[in-house]
N, C-alpha and C. Protein backbone atom coordinates (compact mmCIF):
# COMPACT_ATOMS: atom_id res chain seq x y z
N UNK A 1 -5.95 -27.00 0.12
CA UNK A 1 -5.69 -26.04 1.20
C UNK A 1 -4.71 -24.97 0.73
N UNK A 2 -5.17 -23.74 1.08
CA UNK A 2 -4.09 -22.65 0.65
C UNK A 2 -2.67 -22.44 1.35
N UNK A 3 -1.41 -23.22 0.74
CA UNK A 3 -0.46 -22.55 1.08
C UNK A 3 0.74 -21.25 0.97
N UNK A 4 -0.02 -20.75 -0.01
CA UNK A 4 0.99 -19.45 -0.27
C UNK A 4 -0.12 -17.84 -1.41
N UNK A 5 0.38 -17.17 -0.62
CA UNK A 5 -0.64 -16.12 -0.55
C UNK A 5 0.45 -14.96 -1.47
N UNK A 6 -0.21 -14.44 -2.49
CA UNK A 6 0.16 -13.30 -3.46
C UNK A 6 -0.47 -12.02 -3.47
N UNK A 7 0.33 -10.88 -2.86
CA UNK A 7 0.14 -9.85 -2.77
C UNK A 7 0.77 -9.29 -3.82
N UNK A 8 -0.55 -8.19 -4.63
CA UNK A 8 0.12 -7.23 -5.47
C UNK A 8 -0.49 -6.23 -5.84
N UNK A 9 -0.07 -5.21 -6.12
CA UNK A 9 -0.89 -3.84 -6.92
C UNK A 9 0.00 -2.97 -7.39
N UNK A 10 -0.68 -1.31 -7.12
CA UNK A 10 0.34 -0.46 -8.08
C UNK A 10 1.15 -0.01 -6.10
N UNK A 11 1.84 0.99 -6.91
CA UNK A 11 2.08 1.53 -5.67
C UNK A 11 1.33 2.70 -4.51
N UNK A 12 1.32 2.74 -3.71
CA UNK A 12 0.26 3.68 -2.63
C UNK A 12 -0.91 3.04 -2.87
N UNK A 13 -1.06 1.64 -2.95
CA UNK A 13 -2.60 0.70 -3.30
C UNK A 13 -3.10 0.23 -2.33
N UNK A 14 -2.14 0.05 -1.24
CA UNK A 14 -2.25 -0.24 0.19
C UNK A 14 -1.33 -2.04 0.23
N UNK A 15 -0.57 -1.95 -0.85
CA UNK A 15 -0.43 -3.08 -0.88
C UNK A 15 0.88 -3.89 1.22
N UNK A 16 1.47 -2.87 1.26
CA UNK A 16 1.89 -3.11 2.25
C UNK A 16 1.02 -2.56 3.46
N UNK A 17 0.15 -2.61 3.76
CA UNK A 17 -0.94 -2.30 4.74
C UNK A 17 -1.61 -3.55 4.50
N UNK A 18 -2.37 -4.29 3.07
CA UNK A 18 -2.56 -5.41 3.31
C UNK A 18 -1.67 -6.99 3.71
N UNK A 19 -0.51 -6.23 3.33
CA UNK A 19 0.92 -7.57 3.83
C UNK A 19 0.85 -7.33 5.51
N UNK A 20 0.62 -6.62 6.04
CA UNK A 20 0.61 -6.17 7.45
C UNK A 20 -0.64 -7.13 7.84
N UNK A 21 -1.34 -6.51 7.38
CA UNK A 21 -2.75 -7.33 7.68
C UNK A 21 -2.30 -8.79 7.86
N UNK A 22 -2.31 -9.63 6.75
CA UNK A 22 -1.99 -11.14 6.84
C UNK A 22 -1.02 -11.63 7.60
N UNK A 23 0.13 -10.50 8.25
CA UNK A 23 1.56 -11.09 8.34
C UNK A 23 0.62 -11.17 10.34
N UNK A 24 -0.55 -10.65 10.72
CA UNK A 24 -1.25 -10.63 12.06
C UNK A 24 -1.50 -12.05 12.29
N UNK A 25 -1.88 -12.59 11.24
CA UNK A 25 -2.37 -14.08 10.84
C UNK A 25 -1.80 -15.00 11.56
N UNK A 26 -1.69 -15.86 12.59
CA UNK A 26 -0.64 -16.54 13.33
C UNK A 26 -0.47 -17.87 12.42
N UNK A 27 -0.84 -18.23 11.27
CA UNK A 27 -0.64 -19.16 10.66
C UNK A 27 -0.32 -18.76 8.82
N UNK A 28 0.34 -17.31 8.76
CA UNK A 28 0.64 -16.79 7.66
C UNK A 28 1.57 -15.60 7.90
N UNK A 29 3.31 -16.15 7.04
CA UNK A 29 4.13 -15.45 7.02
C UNK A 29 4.30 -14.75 5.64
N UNK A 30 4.36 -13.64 5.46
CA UNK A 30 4.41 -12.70 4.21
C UNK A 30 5.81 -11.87 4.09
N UNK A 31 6.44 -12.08 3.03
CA UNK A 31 7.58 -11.31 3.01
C UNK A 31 7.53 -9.85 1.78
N UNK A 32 8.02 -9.00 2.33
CA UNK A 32 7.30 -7.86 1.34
C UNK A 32 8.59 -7.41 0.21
N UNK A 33 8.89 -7.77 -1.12
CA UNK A 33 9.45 -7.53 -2.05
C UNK A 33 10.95 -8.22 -1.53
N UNK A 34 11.29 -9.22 -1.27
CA UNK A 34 12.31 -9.52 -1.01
C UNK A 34 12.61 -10.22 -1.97
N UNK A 35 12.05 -11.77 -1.95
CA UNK A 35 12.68 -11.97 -3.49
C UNK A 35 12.56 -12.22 -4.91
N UNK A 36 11.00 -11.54 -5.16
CA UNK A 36 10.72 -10.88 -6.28
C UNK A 36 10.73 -11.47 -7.17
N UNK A 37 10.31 -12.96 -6.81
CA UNK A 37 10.88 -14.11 -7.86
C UNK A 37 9.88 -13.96 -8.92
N UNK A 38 8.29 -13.18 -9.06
CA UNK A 38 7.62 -12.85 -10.32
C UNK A 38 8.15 -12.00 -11.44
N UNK A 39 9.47 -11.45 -10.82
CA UNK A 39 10.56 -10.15 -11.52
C UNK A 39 10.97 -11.35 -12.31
N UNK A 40 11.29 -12.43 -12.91
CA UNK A 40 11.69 -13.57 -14.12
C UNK A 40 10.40 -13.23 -14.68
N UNK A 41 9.42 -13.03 -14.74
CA UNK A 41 8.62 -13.20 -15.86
C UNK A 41 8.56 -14.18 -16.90
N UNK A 42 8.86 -15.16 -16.27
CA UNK A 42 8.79 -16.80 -16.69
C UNK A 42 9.07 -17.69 -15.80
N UNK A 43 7.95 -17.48 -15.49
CA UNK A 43 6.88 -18.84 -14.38
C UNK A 43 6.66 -20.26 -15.31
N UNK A 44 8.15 -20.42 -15.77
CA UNK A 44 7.56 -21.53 -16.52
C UNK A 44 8.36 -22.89 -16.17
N UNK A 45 8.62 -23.49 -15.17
CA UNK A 45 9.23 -24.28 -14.63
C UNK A 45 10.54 -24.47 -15.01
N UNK A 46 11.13 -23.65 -15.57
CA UNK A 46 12.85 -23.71 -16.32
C UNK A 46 13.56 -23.32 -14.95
N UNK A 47 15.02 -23.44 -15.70
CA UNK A 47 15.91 -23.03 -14.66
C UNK A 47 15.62 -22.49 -13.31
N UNK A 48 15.37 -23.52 -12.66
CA UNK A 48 14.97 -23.06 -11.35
C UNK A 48 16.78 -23.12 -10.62
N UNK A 49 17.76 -23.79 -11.20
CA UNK A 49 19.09 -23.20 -10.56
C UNK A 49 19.60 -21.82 -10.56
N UNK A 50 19.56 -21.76 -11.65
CA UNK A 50 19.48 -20.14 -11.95
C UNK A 50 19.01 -18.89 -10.93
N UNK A 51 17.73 -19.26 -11.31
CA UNK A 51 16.77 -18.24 -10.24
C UNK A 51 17.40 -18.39 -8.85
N UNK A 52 17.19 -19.72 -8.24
CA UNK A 52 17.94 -19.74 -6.55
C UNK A 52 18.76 -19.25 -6.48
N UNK A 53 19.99 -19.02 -7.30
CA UNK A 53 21.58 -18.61 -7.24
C UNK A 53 20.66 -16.66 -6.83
N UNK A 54 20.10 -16.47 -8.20
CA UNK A 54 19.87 -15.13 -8.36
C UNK A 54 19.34 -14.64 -6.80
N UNK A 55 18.27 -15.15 -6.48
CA UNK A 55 17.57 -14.72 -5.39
C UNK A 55 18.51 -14.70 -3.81
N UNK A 56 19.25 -15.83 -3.94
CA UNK A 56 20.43 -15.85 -3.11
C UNK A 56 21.13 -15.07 -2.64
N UNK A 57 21.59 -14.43 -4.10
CA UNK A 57 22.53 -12.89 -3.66
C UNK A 57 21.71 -12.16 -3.53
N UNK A 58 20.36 -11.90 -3.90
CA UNK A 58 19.66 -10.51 -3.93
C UNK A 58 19.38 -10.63 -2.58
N UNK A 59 19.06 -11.80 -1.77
CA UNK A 59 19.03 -11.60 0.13
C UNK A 59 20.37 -11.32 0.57
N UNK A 60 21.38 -11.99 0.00
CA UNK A 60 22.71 -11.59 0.76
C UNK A 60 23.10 -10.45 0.69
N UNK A 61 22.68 -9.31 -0.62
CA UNK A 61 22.75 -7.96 -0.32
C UNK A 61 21.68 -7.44 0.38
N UNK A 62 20.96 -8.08 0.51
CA UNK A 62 19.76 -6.89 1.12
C UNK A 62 19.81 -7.41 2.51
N UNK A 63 19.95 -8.46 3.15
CA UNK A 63 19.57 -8.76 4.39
C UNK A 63 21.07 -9.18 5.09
N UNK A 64 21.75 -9.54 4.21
CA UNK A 64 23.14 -9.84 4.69
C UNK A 64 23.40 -11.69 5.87
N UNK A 65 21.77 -12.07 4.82
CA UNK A 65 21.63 -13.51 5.17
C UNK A 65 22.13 -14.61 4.17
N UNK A 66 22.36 -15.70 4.37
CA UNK A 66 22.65 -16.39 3.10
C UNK A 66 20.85 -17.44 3.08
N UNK A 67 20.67 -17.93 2.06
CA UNK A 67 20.12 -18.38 2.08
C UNK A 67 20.16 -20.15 1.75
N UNK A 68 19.96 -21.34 2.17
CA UNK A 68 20.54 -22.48 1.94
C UNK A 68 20.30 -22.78 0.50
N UNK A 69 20.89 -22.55 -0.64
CA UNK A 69 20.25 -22.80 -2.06
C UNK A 69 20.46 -24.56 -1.82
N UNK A 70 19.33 -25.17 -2.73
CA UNK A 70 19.25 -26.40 -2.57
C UNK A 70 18.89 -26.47 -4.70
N UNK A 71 20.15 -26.98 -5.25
CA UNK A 71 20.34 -27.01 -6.65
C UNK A 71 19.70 -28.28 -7.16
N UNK A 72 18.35 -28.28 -7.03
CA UNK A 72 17.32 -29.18 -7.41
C UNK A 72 16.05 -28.60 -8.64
N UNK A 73 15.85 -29.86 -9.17
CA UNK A 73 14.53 -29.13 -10.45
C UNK A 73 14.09 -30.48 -10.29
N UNK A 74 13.15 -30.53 -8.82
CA UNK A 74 12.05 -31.39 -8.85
C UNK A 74 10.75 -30.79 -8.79
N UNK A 75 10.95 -29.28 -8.71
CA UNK A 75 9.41 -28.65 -8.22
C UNK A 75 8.52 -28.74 -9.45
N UNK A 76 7.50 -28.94 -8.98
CA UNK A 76 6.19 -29.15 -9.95
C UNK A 76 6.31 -28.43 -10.49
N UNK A 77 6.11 -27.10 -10.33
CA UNK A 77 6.12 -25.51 -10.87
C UNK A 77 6.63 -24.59 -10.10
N UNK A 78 6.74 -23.19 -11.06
CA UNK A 78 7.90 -22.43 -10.29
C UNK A 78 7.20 -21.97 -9.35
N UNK A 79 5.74 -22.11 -8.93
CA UNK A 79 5.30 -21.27 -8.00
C UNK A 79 5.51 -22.04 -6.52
N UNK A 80 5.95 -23.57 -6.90
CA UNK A 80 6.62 -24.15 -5.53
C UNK A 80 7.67 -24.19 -5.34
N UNK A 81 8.65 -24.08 -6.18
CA UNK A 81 9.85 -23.29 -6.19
C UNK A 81 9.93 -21.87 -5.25
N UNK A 82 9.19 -21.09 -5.63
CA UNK A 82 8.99 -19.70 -5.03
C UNK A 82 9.00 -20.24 -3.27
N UNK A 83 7.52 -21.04 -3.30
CA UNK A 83 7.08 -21.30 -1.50
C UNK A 83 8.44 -21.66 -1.07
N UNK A 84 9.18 -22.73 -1.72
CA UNK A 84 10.26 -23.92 -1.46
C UNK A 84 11.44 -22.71 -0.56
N UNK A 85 11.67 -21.38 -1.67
CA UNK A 85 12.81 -20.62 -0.91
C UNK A 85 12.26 -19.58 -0.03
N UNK A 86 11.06 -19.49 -0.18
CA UNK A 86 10.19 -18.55 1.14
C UNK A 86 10.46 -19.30 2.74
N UNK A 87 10.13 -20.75 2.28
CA UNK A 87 10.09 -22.01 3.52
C UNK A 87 11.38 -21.66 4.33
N UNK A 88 12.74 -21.35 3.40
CA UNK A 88 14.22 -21.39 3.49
C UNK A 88 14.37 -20.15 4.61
N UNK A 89 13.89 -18.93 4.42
CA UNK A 89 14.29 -17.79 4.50
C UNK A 89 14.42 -17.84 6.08
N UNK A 90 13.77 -18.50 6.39
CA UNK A 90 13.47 -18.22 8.01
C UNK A 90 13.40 -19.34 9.04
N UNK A 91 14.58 -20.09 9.38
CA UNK A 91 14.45 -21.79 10.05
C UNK A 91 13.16 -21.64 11.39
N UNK A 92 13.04 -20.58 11.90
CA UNK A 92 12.16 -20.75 12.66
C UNK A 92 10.79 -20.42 12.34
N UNK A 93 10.38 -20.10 11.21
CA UNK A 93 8.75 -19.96 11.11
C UNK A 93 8.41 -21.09 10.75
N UNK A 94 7.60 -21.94 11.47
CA UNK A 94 6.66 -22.78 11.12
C UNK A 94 5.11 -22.62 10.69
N UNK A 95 5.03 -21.10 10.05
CA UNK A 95 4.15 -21.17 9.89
C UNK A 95 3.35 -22.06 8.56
N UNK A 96 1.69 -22.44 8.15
CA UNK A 96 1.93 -23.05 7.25
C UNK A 96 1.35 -22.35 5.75
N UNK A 97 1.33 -21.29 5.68
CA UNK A 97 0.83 -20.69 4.68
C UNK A 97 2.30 -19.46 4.67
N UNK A 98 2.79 -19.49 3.51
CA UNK A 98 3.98 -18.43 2.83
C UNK A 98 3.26 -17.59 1.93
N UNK A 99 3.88 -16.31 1.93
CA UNK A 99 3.68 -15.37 0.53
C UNK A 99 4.61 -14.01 0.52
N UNK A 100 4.09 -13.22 -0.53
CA UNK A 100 5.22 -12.33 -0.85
C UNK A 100 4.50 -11.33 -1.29
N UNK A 101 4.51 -9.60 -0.88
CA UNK A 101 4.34 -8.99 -1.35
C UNK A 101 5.02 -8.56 -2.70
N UNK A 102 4.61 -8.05 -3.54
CA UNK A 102 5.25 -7.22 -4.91
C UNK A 102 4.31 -6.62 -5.63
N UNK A 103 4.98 -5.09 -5.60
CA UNK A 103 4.08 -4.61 -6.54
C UNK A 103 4.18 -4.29 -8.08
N UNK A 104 3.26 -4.14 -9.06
CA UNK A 104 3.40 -3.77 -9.94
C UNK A 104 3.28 -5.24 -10.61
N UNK A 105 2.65 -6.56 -9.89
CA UNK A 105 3.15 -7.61 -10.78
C UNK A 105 1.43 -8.52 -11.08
N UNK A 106 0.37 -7.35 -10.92
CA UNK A 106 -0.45 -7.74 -11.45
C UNK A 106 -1.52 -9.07 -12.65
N UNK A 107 -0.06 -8.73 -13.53
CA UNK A 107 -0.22 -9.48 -14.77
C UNK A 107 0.30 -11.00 -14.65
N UNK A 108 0.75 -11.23 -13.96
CA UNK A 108 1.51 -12.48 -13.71
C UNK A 108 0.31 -13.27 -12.51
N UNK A 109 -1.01 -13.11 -11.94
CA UNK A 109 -1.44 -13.23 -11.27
C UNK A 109 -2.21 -14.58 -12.02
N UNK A 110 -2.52 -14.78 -13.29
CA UNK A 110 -2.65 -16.32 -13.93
C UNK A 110 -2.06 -16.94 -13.70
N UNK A 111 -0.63 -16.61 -13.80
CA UNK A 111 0.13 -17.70 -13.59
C UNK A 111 0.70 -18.40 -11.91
N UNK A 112 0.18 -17.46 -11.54
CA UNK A 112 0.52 -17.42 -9.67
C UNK A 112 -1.19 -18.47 -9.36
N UNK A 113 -1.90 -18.49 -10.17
CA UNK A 113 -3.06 -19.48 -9.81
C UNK A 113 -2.82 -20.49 -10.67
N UNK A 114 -1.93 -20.68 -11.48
CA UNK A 114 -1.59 -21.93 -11.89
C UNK A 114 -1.50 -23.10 -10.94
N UNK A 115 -1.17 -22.64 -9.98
CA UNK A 115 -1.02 -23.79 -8.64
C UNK A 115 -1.99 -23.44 -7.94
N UNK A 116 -2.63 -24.49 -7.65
CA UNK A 116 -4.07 -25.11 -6.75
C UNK A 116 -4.22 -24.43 -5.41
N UNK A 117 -2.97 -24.40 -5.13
CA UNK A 117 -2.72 -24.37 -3.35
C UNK A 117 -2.60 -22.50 -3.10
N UNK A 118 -2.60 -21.97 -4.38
CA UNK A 118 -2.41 -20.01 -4.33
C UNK A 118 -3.11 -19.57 -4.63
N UNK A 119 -3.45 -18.06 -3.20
CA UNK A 119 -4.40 -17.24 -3.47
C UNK A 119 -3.47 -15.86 -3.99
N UNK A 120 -4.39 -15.25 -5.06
CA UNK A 120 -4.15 -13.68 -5.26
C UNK A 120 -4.79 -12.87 -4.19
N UNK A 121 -4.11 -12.06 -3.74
CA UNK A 121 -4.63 -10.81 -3.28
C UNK A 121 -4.34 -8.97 -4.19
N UNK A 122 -5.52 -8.94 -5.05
CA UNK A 122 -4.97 -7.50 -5.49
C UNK A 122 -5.48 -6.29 -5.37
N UNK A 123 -4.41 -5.53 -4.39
CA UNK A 123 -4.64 -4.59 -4.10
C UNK A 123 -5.42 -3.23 -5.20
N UNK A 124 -6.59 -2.34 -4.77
CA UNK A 124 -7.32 -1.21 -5.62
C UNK A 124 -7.15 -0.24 -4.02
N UNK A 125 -7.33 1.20 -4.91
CA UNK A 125 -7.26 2.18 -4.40
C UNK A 125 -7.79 3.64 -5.45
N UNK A 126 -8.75 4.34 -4.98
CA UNK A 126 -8.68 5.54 -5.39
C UNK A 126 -8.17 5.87 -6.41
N UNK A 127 -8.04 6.25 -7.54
CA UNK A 127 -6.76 6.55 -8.41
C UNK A 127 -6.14 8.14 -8.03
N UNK A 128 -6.92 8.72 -7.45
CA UNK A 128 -7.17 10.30 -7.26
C UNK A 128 -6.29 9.92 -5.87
N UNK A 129 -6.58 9.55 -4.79
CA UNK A 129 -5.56 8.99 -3.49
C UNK A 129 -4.45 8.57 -3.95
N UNK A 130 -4.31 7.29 -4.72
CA UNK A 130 -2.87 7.04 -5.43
C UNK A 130 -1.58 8.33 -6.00
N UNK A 131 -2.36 8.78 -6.62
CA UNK A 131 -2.02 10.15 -7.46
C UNK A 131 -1.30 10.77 -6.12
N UNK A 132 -1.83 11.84 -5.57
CA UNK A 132 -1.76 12.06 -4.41
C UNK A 132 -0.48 11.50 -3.62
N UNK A 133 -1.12 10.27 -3.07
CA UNK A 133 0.34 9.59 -2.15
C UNK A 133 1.76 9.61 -2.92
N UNK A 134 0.98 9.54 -4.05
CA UNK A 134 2.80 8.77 -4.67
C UNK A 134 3.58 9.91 -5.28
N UNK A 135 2.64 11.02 -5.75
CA UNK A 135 3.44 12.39 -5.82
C UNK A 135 3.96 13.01 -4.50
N UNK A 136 3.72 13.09 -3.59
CA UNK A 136 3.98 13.06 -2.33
C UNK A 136 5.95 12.61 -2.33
N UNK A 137 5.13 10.82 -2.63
CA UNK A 137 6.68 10.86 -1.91
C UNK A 137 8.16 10.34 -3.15
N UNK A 138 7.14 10.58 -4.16
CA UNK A 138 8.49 10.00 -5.30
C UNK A 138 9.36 11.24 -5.44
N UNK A 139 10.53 10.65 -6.72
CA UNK A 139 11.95 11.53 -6.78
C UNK A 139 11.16 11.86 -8.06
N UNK A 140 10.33 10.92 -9.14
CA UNK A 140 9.84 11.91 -10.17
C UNK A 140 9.47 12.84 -10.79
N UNK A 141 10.11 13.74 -11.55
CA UNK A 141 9.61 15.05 -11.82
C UNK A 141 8.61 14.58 -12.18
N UNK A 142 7.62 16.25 -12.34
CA UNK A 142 6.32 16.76 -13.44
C UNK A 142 6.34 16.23 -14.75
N UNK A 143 6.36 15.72 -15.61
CA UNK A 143 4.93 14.77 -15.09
C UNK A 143 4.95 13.30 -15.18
N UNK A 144 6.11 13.17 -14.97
CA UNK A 144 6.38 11.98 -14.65
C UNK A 144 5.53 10.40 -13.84
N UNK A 145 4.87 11.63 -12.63
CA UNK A 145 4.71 11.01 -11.80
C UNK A 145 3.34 10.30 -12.18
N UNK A 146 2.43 11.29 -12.99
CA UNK A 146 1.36 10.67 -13.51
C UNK A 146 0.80 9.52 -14.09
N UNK A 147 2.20 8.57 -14.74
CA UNK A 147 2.27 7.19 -14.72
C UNK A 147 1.71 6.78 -13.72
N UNK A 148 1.01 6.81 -12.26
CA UNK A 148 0.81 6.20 -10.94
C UNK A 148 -0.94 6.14 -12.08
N UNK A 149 -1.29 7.20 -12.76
CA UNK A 149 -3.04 6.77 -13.54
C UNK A 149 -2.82 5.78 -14.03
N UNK A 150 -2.01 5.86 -14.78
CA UNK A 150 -2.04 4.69 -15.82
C UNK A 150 -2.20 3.44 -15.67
N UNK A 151 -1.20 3.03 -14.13
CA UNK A 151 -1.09 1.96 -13.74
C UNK A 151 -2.51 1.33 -13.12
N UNK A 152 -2.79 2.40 -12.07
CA UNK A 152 -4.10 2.25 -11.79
C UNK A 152 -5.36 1.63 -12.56
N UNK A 153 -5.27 2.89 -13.61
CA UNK A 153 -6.07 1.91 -15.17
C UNK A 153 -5.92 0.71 -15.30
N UNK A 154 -4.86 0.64 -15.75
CA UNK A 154 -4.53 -0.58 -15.86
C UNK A 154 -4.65 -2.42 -14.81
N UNK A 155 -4.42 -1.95 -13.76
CA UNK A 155 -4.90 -2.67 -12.65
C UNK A 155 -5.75 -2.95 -12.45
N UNK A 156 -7.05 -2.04 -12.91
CA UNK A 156 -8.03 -1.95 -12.52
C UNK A 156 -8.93 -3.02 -13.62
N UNK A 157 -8.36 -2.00 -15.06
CA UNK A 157 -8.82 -3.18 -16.09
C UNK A 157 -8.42 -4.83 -16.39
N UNK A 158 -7.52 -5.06 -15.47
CA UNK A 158 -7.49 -6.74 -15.27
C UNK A 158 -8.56 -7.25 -14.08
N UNK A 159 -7.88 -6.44 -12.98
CA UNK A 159 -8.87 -6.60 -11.81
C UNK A 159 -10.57 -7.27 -12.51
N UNK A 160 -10.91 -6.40 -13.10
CA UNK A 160 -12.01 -6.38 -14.18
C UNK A 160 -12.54 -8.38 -14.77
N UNK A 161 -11.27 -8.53 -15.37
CA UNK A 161 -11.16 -9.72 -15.87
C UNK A 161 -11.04 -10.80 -14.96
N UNK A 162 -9.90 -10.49 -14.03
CA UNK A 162 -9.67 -11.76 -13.14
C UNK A 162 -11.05 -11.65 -12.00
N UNK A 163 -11.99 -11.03 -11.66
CA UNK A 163 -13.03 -11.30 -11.04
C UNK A 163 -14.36 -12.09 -11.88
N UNK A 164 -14.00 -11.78 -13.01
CA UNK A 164 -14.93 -13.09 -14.00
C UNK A 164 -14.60 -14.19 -13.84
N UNK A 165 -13.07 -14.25 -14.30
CA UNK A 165 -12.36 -15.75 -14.35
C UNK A 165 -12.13 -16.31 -12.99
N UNK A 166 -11.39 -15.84 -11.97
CA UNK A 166 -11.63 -16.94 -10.84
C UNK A 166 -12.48 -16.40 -9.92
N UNK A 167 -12.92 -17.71 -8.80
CA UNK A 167 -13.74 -17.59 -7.76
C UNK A 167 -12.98 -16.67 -7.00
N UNK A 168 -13.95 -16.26 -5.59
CA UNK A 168 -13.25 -15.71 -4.44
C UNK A 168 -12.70 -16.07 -3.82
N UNK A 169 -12.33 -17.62 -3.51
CA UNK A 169 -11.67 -17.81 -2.72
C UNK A 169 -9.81 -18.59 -3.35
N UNK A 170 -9.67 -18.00 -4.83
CA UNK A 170 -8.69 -18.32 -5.49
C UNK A 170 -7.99 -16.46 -5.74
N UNK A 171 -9.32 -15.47 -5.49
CA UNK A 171 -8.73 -13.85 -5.57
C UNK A 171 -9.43 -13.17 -5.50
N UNK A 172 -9.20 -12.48 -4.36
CA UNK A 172 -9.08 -11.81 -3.94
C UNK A 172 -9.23 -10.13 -3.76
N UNK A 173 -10.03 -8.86 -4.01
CA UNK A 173 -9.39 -7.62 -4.29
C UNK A 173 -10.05 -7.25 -2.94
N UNK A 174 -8.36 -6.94 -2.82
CA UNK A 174 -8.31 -5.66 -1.58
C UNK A 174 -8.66 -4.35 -1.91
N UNK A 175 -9.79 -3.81 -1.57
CA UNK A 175 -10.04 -2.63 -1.80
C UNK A 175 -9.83 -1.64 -0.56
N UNK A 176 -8.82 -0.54 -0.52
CA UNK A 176 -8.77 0.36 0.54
C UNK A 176 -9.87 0.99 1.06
N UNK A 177 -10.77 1.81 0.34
CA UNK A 177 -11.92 2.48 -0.19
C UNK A 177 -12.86 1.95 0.50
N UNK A 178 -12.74 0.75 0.55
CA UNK A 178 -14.28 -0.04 1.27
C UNK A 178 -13.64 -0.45 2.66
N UNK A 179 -12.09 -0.95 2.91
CA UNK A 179 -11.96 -1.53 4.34
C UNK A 179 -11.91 -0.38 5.17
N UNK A 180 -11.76 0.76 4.62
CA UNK A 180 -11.86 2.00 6.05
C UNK A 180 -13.01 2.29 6.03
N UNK A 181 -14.04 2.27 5.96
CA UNK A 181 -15.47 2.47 5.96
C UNK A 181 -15.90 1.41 6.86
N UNK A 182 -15.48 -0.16 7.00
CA UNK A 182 -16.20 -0.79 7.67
C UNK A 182 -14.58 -1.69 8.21
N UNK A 183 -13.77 -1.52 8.59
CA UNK A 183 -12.63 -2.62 8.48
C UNK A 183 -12.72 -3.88 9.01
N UNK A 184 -13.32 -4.58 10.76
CA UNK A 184 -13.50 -5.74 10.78
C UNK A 184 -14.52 -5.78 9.95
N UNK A 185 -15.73 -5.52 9.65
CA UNK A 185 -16.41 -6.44 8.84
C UNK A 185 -15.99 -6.59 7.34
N UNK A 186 -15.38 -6.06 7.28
CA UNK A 186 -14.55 -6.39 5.46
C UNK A 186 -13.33 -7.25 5.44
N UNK A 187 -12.54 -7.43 6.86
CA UNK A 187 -11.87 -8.33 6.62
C UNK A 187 -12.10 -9.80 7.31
N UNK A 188 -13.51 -9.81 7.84
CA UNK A 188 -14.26 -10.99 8.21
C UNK A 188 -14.75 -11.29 7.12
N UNK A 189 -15.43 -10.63 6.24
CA UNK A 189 -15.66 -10.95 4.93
C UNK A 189 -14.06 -12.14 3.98
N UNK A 190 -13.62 -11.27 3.90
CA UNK A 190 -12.34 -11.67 3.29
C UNK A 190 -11.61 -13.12 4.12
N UNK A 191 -11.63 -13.26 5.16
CA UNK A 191 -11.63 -14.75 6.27
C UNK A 191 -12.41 -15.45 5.71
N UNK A 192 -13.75 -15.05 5.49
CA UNK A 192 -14.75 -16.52 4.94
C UNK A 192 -14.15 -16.79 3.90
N UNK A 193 -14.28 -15.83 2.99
CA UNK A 193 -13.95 -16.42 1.36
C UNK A 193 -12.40 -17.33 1.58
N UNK A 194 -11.42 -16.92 2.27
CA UNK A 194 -10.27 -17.50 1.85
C UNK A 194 -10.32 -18.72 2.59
N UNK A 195 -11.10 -19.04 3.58
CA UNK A 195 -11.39 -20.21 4.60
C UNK A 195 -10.68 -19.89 5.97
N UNK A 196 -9.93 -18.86 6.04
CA UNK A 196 -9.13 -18.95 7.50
C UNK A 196 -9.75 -19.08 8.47
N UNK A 197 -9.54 -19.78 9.46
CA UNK A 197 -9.85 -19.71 11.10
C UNK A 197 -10.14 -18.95 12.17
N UNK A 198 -9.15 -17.95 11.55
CA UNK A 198 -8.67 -16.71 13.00
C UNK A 198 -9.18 -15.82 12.15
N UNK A 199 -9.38 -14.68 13.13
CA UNK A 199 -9.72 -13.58 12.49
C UNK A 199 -8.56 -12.76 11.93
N UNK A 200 -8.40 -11.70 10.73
CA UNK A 200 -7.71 -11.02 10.46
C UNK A 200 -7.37 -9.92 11.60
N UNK A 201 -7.12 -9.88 12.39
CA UNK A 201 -6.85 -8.57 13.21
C UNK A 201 -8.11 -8.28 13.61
N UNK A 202 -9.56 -8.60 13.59
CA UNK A 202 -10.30 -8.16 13.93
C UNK A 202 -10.47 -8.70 15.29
């Protein structure tokens, strides 16, 4: 059964429009870049004291919450580690599926299916729309900003790979492009494959 859901893409991918989406879900809480625990780039069951301490302060500056660190290394893997301080963040959600938006963390999406119980969701968009939005609203000069192709490329050319290698109902691609053209029926689509119950907002 899926308990923890991975949102990611480039930026202006729609990736927080699809965290919106799921967070409708009455049985799925999504937190969007808070604690960024794929930012270690070693998902490899080590120092999981470490990381809690880290993630700890990064909520106590940003939210001005503490979070209960619990200085344990029993988790299977770090990706239950991750759920373990998602579970923390909030004494009253009972909901039973956790996840986390972040973008830009594409590449790490093997290792986020290392565990049985996680779906990818990765966000695609336009590259020409991307372009667009994100020149819009970045501080980057000319031509700075044009890195937003690259990434795209790049996204796109895993996207590529990880739809060979896993099934649909282990990942996911959110495509913007196609859900405004038809939106409940694309995210009724996206309900079957992942198994949910309720409808997405539709």
């Amino acid at each position: 059964m899926v308990d923890f859901l991975f949102i990611t893409g480039t930026y202006r991918s729609s990736t927080t429009l699809t965290s919106r989406i799921f967070n409708a879900h009455p049985d799925i809480q999504i937190y969007s870049d808070l604690t960024v625990y794929s930012r270690f780039h070693e998902l490899d069951n080590s120092d999981f004291d470490r990381k809690e301490e880290e993630i700890a302060a990064r909520i106590l500056a940003r939210r001005n919450e503490k979070l209960s660190v619990r200085n344990d290394s029993t988790h299977e893997n770090s990706v239950g580690h991750w759920k373990s301080i998602l579970n923390r963040l909030d004494s009253r959600n009972t909901k039973p599926i956790v996840g986390e938006k972040v973008v830009l963390e594409w590449q790490n999406i093997p290792l986020i299916l290392t565990d049985r119980s996680s779906v990818a969701i990765h966000t695609m968009r336009d590259p020409r729309s991307v372009l667009v939005s994100w020149k819009k609203m970045t501080n980057s000069p000319k031509p700075r900003y044009m890195d937003a192709l690259a990434n795209c490329l790049n996204s796109m050319l895993y996207g590529l790979m990880y739809r060979e290698e896993y099934s649909r109902n282990r990942y996911v691609q959110f495509v913007y492009d196609d859900f405004i053209i038809a939106p409940e029926e694309y995210l009724s689509n996206i309900q079957k494959h992942l198994g949910l119950n309720v409808d997405l907002g539709c």
